[in-house]
Protein backbone atom coordinates (compact mmCIF):
# COMPACT_ATOMS: atom_id res chain seq x y z
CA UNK A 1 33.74 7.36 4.98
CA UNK A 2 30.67 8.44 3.19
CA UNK A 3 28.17 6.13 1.39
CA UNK A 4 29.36 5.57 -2.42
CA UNK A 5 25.69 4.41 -3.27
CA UNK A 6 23.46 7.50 -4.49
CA UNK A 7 20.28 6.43 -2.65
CA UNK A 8 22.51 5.92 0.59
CA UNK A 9 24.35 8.96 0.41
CA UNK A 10 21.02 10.87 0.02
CA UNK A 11 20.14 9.51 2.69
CA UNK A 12 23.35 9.61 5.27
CA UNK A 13 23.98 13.51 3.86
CA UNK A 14 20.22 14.45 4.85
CA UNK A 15 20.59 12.84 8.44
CA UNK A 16 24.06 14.47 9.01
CA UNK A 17 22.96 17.84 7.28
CA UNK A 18 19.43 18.07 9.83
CA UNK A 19 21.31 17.00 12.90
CA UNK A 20 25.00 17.86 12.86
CA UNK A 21 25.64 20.80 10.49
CA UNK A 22 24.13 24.36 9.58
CA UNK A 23 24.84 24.31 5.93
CA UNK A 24 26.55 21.64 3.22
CA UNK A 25 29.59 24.02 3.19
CA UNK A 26 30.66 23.28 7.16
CA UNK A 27 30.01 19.74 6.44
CA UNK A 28 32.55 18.96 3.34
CA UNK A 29 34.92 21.17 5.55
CA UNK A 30 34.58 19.42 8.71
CA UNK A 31 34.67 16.33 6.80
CA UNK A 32 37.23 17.16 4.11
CA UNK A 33 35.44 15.81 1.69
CA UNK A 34 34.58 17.42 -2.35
CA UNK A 35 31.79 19.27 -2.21
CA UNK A 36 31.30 18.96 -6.19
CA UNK A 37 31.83 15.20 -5.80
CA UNK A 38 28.63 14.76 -3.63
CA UNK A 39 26.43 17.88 -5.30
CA UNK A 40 27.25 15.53 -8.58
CA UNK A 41 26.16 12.18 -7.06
CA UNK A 42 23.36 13.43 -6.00
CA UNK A 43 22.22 15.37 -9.28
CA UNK A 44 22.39 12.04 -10.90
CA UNK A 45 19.21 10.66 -9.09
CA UNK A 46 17.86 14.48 -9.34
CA UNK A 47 18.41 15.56 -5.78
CA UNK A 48 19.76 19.03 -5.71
CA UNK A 49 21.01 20.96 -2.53
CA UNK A 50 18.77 23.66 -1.51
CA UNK A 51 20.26 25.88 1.59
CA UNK A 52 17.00 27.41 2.82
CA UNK A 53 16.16 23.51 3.92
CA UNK A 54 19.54 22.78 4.50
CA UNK A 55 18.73 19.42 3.19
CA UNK A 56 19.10 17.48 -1.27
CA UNK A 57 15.36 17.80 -1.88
């Protein structure tokens, strides 16, 4: 359901996180998805979560 590719994931998470949800939290729950699993994926191309932006910066 979500992009497996780093770059595409940044991305798709980024579009969903600016129009659709208010933090990453109500996103993996809405989604049911791992919120370690993408915070990892995205550390790996140095993109870390920051929740004043709401956005991987």
């Amino acid at each position: 359901m979500i992009p497996k590719d780093p770059v595409m994931l940044l991305s798709f998470m980024n579009l969903k996180l600016r129009d659709f949800y208010s933090s990453l939290d109500a996103f993996c729950e809405d989604m049911d998805v791992d919120k370690q699993e993408i915070v990892d994926k995205l550390a790996a191309i140095d993109y870390h979560y920051d929740s004043e932006k709401n956005q991987f910066v």
